[in-house]
Structures are given as C-alpha cells and as structure tokens.
N, C-alpha and C. Protein backbone atom coordinates (compact mmCIF):
# COMPACT_ATOMS: atom_id res chain seq x y z
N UNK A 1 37.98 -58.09 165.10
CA UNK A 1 38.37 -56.71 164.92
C UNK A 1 39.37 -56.32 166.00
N UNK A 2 40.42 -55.53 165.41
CA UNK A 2 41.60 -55.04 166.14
C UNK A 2 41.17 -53.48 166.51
N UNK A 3 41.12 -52.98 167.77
CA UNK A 3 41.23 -51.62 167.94
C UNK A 3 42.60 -50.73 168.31
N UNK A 4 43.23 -49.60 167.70
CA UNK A 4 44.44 -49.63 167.79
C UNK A 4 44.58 -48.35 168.65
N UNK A 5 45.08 -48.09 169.84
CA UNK A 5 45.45 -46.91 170.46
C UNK A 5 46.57 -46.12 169.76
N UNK A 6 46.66 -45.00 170.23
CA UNK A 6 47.64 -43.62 169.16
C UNK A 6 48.67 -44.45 169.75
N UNK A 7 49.18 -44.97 170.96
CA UNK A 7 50.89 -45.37 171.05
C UNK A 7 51.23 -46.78 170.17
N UNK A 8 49.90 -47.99 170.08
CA UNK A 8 50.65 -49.18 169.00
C UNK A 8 50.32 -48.37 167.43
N UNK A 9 49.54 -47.79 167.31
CA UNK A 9 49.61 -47.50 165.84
C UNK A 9 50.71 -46.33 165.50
N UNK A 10 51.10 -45.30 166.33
CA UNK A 10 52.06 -44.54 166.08
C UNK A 10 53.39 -45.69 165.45
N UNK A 11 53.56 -46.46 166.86
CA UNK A 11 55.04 -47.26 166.80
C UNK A 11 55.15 -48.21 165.61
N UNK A 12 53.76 -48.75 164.85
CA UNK A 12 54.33 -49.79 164.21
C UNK A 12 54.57 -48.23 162.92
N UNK A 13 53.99 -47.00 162.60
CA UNK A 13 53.86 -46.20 161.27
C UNK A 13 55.30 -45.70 161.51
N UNK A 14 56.15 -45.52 162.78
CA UNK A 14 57.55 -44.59 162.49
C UNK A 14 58.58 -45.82 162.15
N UNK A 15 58.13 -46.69 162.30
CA UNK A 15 58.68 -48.34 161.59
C UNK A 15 58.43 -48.57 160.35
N UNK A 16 57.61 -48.57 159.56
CA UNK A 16 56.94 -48.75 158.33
C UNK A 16 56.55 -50.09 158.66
N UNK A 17 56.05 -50.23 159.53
CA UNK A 17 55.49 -51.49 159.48
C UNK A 17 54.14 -51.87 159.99
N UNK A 18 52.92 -51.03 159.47
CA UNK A 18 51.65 -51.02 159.37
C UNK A 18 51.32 -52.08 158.70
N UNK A 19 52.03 -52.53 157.50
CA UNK A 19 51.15 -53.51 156.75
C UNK A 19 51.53 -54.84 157.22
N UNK A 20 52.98 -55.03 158.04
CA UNK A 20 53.26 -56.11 158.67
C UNK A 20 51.89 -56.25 159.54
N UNK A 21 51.60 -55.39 160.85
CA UNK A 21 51.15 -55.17 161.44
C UNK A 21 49.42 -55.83 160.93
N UNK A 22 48.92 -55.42 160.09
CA UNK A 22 47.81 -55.82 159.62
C UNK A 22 47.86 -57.00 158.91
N UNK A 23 48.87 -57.71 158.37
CA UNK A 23 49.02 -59.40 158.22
C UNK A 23 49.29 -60.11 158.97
N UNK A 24 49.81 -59.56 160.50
CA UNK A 24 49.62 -60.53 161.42
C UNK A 24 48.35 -60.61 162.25
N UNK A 25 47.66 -59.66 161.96
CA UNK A 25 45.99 -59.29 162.36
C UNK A 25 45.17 -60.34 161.53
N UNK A 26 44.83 -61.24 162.48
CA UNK A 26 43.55 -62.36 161.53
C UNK A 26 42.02 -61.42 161.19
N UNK A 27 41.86 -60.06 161.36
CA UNK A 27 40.69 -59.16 160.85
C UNK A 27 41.16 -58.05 160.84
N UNK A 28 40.15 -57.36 161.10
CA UNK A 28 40.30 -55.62 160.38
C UNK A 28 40.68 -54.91 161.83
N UNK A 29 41.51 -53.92 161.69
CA UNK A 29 42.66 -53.32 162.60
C UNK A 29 42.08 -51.47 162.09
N UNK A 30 41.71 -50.97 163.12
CA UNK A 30 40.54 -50.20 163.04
C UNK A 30 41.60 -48.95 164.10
N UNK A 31 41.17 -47.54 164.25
CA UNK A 31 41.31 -46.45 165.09
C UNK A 31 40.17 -46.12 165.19
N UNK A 32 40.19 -45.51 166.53
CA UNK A 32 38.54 -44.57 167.15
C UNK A 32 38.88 -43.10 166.50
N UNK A 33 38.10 -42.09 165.73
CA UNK A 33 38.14 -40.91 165.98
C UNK A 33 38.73 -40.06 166.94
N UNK A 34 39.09 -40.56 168.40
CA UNK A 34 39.78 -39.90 169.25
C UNK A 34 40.86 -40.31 169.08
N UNK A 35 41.65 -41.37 168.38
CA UNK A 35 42.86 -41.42 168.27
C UNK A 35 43.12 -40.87 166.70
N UNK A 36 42.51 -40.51 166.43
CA UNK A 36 42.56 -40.06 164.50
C UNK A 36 42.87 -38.63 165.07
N UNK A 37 42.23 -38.14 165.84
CA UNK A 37 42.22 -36.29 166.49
C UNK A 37 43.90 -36.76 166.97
N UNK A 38 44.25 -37.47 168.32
CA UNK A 38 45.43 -37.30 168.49
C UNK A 38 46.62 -37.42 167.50
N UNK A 39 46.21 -37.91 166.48
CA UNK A 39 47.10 -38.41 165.67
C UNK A 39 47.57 -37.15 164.43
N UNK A 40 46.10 -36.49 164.24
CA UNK A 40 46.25 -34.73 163.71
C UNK A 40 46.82 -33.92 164.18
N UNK A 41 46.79 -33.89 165.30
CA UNK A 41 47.53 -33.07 166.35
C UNK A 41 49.16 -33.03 166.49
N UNK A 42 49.75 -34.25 166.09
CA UNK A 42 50.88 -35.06 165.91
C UNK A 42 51.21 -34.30 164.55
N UNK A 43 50.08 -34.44 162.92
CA UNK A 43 50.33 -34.10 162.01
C UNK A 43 51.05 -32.83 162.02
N UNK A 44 49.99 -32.16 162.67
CA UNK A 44 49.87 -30.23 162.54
C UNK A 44 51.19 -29.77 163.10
N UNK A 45 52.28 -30.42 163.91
CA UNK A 45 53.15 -30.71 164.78
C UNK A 45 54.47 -30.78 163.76
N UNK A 46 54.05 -31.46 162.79
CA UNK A 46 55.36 -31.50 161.49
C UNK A 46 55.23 -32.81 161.34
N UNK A 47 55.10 -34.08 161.94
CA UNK A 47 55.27 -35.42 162.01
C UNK A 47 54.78 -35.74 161.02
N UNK A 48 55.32 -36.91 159.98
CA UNK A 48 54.29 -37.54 158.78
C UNK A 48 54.15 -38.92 159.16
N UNK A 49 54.35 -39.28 160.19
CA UNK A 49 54.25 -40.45 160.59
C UNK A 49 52.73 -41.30 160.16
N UNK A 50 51.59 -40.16 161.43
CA UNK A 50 50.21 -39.71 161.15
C UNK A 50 49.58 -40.32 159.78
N UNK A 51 50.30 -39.64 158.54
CA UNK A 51 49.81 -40.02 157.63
C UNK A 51 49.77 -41.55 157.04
N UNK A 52 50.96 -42.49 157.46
CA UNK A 52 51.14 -43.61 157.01
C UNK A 52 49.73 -44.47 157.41
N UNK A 53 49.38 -43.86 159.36
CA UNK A 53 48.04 -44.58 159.77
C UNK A 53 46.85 -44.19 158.62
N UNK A 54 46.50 -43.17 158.50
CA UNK A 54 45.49 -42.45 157.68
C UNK A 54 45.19 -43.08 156.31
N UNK A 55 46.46 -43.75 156.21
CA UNK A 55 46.16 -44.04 154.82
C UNK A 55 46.17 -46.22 154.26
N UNK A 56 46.38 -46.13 155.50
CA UNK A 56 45.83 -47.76 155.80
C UNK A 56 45.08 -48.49 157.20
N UNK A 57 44.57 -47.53 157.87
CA UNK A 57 43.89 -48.17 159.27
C UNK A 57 42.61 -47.06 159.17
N UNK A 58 41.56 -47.77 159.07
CA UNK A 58 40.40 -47.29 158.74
C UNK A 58 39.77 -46.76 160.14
N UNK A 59 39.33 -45.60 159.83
CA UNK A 59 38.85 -44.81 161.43
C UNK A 59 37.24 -45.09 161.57
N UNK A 60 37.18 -45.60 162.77
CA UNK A 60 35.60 -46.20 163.15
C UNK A 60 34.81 -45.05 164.17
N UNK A 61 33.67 -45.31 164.08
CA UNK A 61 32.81 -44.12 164.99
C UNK A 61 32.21 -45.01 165.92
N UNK A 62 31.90 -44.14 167.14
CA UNK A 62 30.86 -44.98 168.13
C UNK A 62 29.78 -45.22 167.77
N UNK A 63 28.91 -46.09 168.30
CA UNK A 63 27.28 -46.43 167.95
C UNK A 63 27.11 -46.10 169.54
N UNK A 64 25.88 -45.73 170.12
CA UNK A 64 24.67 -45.87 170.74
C UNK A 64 24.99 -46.23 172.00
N UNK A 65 25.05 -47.45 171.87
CA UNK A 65 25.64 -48.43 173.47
C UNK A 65 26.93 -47.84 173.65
N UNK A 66 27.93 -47.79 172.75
CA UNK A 66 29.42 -47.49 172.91
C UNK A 66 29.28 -46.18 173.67
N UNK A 67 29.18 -45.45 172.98
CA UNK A 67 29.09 -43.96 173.77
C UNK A 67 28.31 -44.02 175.26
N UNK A 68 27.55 -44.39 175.86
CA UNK A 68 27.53 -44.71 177.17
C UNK A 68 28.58 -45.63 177.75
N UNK A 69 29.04 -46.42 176.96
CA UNK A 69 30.12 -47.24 178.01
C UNK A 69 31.63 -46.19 177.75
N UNK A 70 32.35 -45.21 176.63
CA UNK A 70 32.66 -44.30 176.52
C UNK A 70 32.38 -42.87 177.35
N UNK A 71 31.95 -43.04 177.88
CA UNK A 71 31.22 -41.63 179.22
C UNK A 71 31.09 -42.66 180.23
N UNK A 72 30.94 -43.63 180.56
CA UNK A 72 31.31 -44.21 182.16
C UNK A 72 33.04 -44.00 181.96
N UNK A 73 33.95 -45.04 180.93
CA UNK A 73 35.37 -45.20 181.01
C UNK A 73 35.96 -43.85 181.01
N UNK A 74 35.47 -42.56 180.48
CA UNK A 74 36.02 -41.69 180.39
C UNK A 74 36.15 -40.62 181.75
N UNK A 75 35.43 -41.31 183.02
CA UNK A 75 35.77 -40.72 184.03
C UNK A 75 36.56 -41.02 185.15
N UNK A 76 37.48 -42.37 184.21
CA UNK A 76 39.10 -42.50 184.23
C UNK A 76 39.81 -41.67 184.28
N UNK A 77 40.58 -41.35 185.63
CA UNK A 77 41.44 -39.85 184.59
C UNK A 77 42.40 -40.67 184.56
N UNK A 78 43.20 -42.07 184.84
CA UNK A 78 44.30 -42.12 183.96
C UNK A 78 44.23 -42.62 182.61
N UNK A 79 43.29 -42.24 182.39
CA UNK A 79 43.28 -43.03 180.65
C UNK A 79 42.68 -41.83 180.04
N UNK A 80 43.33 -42.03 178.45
CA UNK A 80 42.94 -40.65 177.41
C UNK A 80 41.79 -41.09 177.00
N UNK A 81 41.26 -40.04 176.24
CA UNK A 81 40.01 -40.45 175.20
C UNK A 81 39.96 -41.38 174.41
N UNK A 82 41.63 -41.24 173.63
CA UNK A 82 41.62 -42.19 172.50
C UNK A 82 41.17 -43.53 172.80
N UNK A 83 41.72 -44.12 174.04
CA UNK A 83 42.20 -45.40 174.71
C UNK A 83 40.50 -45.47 175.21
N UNK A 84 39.70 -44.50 176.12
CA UNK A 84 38.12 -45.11 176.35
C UNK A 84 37.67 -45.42 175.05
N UNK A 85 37.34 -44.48 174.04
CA UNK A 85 36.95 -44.48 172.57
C UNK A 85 37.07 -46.17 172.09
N UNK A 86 38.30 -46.64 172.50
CA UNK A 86 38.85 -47.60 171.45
C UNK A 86 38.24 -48.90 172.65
N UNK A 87 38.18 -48.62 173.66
CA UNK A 87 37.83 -49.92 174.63
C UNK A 87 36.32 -50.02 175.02
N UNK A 88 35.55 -48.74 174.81
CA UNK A 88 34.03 -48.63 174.50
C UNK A 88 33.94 -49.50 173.38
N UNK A 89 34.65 -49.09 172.37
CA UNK A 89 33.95 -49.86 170.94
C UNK A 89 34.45 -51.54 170.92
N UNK A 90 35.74 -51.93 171.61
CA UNK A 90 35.97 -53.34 172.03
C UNK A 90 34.58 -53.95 172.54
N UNK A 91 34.19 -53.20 173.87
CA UNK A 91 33.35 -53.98 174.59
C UNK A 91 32.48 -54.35 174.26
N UNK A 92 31.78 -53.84 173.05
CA UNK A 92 30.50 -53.77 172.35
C UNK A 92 30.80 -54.70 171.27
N UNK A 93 32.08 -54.54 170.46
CA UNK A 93 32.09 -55.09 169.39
C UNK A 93 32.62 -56.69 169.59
N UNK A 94 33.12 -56.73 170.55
CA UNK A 94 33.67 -58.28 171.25
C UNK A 94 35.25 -58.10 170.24
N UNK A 95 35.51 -56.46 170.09
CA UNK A 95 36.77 -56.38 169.43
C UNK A 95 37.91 -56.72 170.79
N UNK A 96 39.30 -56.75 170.29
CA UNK A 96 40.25 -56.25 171.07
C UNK A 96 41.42 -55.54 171.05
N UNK A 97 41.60 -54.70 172.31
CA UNK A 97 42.57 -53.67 172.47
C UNK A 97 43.48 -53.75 172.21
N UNK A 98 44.25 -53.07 171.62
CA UNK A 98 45.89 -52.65 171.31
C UNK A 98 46.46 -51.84 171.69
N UNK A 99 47.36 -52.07 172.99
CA UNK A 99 47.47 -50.53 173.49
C UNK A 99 49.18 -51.27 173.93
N UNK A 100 49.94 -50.12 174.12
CA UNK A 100 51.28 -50.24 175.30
C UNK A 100 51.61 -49.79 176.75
N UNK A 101 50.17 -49.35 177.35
CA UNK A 101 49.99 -48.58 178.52
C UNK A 101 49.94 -49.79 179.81
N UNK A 102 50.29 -50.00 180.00
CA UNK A 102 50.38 -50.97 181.54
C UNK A 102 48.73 -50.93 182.30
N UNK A 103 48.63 -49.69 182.47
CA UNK A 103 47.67 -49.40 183.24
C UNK A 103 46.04 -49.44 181.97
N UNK A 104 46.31 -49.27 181.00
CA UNK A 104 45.68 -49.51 180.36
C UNK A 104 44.79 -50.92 180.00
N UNK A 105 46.08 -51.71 180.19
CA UNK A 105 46.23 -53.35 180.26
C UNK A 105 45.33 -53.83 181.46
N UNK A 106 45.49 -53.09 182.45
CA UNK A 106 44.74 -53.60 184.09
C UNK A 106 43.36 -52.91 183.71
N UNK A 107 43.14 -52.17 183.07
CA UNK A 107 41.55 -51.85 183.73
C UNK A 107 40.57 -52.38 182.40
N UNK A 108 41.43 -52.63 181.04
CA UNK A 108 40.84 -53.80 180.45
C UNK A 108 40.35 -55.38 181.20
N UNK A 109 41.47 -56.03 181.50
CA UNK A 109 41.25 -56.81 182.15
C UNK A 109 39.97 -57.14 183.28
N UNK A 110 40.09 -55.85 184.12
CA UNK A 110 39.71 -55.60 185.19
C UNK A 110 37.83 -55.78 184.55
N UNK A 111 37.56 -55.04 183.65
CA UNK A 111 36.51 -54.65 182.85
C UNK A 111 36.04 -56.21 182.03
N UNK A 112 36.81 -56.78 182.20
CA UNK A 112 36.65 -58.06 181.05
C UNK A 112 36.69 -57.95 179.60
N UNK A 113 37.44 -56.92 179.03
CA UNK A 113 37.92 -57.46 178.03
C UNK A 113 38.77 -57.28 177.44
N UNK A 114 39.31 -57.87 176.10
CA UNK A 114 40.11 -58.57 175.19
C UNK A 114 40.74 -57.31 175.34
N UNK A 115 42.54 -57.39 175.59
CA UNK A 115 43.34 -56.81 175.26
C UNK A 115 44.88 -57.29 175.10
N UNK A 116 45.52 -56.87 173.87
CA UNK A 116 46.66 -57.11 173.66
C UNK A 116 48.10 -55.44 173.92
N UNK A 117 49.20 -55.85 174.80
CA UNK A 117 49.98 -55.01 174.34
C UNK A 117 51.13 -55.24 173.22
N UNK A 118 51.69 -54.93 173.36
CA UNK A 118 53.42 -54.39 172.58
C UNK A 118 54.10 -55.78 172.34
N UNK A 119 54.35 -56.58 173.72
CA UNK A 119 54.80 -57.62 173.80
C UNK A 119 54.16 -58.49 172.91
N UNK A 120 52.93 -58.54 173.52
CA UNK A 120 51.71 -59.34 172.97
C UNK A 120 51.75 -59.84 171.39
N UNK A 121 51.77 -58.69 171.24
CA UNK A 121 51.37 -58.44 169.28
C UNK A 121 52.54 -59.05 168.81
N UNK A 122 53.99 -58.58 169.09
CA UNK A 122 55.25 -59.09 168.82
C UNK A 122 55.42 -60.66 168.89
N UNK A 123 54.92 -61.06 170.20
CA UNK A 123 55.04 -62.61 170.36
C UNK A 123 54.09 -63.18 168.88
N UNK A 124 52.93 -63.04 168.76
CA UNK A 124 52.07 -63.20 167.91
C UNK A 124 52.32 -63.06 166.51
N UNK A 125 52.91 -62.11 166.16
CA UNK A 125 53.74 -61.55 164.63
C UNK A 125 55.18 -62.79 164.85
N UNK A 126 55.67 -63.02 165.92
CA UNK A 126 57.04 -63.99 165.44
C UNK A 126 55.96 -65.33 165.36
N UNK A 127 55.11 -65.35 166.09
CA UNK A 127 54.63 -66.82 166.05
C UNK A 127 53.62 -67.06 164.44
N UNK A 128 53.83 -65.91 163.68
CA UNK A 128 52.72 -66.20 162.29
C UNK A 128 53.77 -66.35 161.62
N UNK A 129 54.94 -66.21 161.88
CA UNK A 129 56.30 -66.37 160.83
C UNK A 129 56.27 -66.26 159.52
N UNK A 130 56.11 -64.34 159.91
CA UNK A 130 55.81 -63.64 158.57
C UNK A 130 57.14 -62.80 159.01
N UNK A 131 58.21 -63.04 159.84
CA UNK A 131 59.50 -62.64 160.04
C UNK A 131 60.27 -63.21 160.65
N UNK A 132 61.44 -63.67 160.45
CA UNK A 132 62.60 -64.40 160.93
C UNK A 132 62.89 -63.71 161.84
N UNK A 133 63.69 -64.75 162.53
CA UNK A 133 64.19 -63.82 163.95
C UNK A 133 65.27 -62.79 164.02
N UNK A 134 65.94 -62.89 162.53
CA UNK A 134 66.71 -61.51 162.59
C UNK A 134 65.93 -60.32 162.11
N UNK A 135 65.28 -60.36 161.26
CA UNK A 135 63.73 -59.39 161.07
C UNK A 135 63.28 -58.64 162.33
N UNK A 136 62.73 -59.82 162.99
CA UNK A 136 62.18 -59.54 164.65
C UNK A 136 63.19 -58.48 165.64
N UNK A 137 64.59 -58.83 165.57
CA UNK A 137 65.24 -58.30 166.35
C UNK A 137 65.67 -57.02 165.54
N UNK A 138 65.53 -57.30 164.36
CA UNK A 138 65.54 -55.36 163.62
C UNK A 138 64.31 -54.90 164.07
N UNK A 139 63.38 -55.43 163.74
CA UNK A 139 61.88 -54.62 164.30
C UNK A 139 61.83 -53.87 165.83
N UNK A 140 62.73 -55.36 166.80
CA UNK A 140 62.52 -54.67 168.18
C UNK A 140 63.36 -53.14 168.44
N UNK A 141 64.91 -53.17 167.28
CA UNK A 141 65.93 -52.39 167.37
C UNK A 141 64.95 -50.90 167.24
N UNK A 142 64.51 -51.62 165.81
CA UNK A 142 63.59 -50.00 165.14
C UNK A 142 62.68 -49.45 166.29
N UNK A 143 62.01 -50.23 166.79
CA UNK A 143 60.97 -49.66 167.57
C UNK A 143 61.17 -49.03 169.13
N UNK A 144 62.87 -49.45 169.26
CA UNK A 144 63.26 -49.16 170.59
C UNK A 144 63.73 -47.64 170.07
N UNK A 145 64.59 -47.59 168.98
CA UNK A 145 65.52 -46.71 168.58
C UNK A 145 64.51 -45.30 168.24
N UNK A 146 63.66 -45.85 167.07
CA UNK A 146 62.57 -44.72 166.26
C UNK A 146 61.04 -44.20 167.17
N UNK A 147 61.12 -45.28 168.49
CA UNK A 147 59.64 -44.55 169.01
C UNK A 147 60.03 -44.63 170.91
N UNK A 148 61.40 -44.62 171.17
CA UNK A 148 62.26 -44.44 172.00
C UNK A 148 61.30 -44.50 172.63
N UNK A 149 60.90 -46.65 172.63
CA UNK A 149 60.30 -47.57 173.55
C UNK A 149 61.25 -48.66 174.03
N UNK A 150 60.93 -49.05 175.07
CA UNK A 150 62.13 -50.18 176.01
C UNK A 150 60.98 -51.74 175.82
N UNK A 151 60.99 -52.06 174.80
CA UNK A 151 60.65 -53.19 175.14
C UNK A 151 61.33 -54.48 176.59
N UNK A 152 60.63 -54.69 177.13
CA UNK A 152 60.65 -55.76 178.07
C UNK A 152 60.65 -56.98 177.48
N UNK A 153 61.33 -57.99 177.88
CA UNK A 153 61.21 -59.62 178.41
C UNK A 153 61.29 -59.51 176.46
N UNK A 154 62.02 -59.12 175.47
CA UNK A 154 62.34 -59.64 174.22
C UNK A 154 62.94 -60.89 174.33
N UNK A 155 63.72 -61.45 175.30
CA UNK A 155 63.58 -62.91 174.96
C UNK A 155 62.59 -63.88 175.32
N UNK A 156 61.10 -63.31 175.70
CA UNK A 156 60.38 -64.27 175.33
C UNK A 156 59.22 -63.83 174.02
N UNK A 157 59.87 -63.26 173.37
CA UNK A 157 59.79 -62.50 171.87
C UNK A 157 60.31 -63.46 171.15
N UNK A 158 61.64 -63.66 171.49
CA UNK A 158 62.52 -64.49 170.04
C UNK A 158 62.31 -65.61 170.65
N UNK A 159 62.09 -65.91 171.89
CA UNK A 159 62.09 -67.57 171.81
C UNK A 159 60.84 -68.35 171.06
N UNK A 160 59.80 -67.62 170.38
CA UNK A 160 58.88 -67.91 169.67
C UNK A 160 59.52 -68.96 168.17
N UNK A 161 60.84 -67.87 168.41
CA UNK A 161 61.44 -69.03 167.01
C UNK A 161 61.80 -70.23 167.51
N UNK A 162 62.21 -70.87 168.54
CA UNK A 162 62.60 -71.53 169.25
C UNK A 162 61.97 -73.11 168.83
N UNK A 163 60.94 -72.21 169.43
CA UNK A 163 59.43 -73.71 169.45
C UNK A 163 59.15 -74.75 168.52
C-alpha cells in the first residue's frame, strides 16, 4: 500500500497523470482523510484539480493503534496533519510514504519507515518503462511548469533509460 500526501497527489492530478501514477504502484495508492480535507479546501478555492484525486485514489481512515501514533507525530509542528495522518497509517500498515517534503523524508526515516519522494517515484515510473524518456522529460517539464516544482538531480531520472 501507497500512502499519498496532498503535495505528490496534487502534482501527479494537475498533470493528468494519476493513472500513470497508480500503474507504476505495484498496490493500492490510498489518501488519509486529512489530505482529502486539504484537498476540499483547494476545491472550495476554484481548483478542479482535487477532483481528478477524488475520483481515483481511494480515501482511508485511521484504526485504533494509528490514531495514537497520529497524536504522538502530530506534535511535530513541522509537519501537517495530512502528512502525520498518512505516516501513522504507514507505520501500522507496513504501507509507504509519498511525500515531496525534505523534512518530511528525515523524520520518516528517522522513525523507521518506508518512504518515497518526487525523485523517488519518477526514478521508479522510468524504471517500469511504462514511459520513454521523451514522455519522462514531458512529465518532468509538466510537473515543473503546472505545479511550479524544481525537480532536482533529473539526470539521475533519465539515466534510468540508460541501464
């Protein structure tokens, strides 16, 4: 199981590329309720982006254990709800994170577990070669251009075709 924070699931929906996104996912690619709220909030805002998630990334609830490890992570203040929500239900579920937050990245780690960013997923999507590398380098264009993100180190993105 994939858990998806509001910044990777926003970026792959102003791309149209959710369903890419979920065929390079070997399981089910999931949002927490706290990123479904941020993502309304976005709606109510004018954005239809929102809706593309809503209508193919299935929104999961906490259980029991989660919500205590969700109220320890949440007295993070650099991390949102969405992002504890989604790394409570990792820890429990032996899922992993999807996020583009740096700092997000360290206190997974830090915590022991499974997390992927931006880069991550990208290297992984060129390496299932379910897109050519001119594909890839439209994807990186779109995602720099449409969710006015700077991807880093893209050439060890395309050198995946390489190999």
């Amino acid at each position: 199981m994939f858990i998806l924070d509001c910044d990777i699931a926003s970026t792959f929906a102003k791309i149209n590329k959710i369903d890419l996104l979920k065929a390079t996912l070997p399981s089910d690619v999931c949002i927490s309720n706290s990123v479904y709220i941020e993502l309304m909030r976005a709606k109510e805002m004018g954005f239809s982006f929102p809706d593309t998630i809503f209508n193919n990334i299935t929104t999961i609830t906490l259980n029991d254990s989660e919500l205590i490890d969700f109220q320890k992570f949440s007295q993070e203040k650099k991390i949102h709800f969405g992002e504890t929500e989604g790394i409570a239900i990792c820890k429990n579920r032996n899922a992993v994170f999807l996020t583009n937050d740096s700092i997000v990245v360290k206190f997974c780690e830090a915590k022991g577990i499974k997390v992927l960013n931006l880069k991550d997923v990208l290297i992984f999507m060129a390496g299932s070669n379910l897109v050519s590398k001119t594909e890839m380098m439209d994807i990186i264009k779109d995602i720099e251009d449409r969710d006015n993100t700077v991807i880093k180190h893209k050439k060890d993105i395309l050198e995946e075709y390489d190999s």
